[in-house]
C-alpha atoms as a PDB file:
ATOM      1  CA  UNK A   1      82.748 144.083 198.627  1.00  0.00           C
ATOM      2  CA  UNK A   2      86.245 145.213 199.081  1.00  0.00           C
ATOM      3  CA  UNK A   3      88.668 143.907 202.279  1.00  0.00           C
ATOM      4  CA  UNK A   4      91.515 145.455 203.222  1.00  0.00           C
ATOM      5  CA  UNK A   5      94.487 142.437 202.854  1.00  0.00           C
ATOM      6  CA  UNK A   6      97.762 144.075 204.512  1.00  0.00           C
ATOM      7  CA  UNK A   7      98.299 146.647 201.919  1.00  0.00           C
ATOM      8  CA  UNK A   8      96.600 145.316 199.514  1.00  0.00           C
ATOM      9  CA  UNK A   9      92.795 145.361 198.765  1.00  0.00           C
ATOM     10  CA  UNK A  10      90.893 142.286 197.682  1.00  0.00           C
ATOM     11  CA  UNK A  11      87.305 142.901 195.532  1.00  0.00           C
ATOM     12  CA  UNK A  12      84.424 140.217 196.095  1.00  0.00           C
ATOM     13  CA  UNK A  13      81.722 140.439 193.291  1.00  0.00           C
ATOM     14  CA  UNK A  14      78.487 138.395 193.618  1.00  0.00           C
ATOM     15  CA  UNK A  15      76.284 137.948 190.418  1.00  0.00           C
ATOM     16  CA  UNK A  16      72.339 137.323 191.304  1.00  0.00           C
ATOM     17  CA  UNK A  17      71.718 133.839 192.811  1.00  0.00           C
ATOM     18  CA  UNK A  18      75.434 133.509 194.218  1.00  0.00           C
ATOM     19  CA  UNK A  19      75.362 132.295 197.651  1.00  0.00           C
ATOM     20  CA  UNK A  20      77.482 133.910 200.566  1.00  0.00           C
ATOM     21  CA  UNK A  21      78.323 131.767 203.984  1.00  0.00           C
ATOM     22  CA  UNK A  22      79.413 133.469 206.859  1.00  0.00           C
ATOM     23  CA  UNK A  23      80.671 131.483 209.224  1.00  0.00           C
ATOM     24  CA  UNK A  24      82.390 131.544 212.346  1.00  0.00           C
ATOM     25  CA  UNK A  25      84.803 129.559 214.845  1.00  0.00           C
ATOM     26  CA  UNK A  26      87.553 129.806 216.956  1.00  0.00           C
ATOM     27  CA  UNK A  27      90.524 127.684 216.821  1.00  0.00           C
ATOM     28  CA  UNK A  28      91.260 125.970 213.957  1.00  0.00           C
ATOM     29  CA  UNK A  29      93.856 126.726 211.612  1.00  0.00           C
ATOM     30  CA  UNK A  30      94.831 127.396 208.369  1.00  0.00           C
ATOM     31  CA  UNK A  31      95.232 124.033 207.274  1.00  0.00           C
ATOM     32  CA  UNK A  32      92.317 122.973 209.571  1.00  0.00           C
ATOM     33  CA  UNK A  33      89.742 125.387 207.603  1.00  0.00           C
ATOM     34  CA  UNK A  34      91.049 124.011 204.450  1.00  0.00           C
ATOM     35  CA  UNK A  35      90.012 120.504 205.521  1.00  0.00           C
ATOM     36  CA  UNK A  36      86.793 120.811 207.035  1.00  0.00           C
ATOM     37  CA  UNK A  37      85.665 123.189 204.130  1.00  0.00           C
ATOM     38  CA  UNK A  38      87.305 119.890 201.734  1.00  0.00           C
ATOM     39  CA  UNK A  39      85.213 117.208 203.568  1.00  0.00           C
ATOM     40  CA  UNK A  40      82.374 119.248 203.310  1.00  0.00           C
ATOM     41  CA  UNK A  41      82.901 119.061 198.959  1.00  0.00           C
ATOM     42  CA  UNK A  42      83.761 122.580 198.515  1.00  0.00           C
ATOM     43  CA  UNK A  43      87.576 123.543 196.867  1.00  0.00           C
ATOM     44  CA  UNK A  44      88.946 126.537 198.473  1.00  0.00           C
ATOM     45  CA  UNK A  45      89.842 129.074 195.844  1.00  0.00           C
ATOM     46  CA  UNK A  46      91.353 131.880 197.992  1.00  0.00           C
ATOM     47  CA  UNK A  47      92.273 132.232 201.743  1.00  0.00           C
ATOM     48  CA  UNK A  48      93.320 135.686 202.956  1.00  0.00           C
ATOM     49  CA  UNK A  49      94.528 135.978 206.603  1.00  0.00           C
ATOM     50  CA  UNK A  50      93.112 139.443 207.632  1.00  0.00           C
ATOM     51  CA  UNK A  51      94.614 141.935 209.720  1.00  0.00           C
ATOM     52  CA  UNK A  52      96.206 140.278 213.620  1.00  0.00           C
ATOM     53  CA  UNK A  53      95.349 137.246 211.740  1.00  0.00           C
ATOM     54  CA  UNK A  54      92.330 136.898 213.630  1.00  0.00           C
ATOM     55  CA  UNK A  55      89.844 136.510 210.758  1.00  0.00           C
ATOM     56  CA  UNK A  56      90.324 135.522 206.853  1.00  0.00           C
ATOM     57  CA  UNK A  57      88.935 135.483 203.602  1.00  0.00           C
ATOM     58  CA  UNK A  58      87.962 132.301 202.082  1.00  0.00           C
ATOM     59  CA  UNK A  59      86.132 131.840 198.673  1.00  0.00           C
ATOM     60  CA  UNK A  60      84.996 128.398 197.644  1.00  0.00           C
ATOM     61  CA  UNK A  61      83.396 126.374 195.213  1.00  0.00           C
ATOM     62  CA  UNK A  62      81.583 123.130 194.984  1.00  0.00           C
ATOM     63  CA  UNK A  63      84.499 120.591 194.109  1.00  0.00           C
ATOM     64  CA  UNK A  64      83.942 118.776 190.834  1.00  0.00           C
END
């Protein structure tokens, strides 16, 4: 999948078995998405505001 990131583009590959999470809610921050994804033991390896900063980006990992 490929997101449009400003004026940049960002590529997403998935290899079979990868798991994708959408997920959505209002409110919270930056920092605040960071957190709860944290306490829920994954490590955020990318966060992309999109465009209006309305939506972003986030890939994660289970943290180690």
């Amino acid at each position: 999948m490929t997101f449009d990131v400003g004026d940049d583009q960002k590529t997403v590959s998935f290899e079979p078995g990868d798991t994708a999470f959408v997920w959505r809610y209002l409110c919270l921050d930056s920092a605040a998405v960071v957190d709860q994804l944290t306490r829920c033991g994954l490590q955020v390896r990318l966060f992309e505001h999109g465009q209006g900063r309305q939506v972003v980006l986030v890939a994660a990992m289970r943290a180690q």
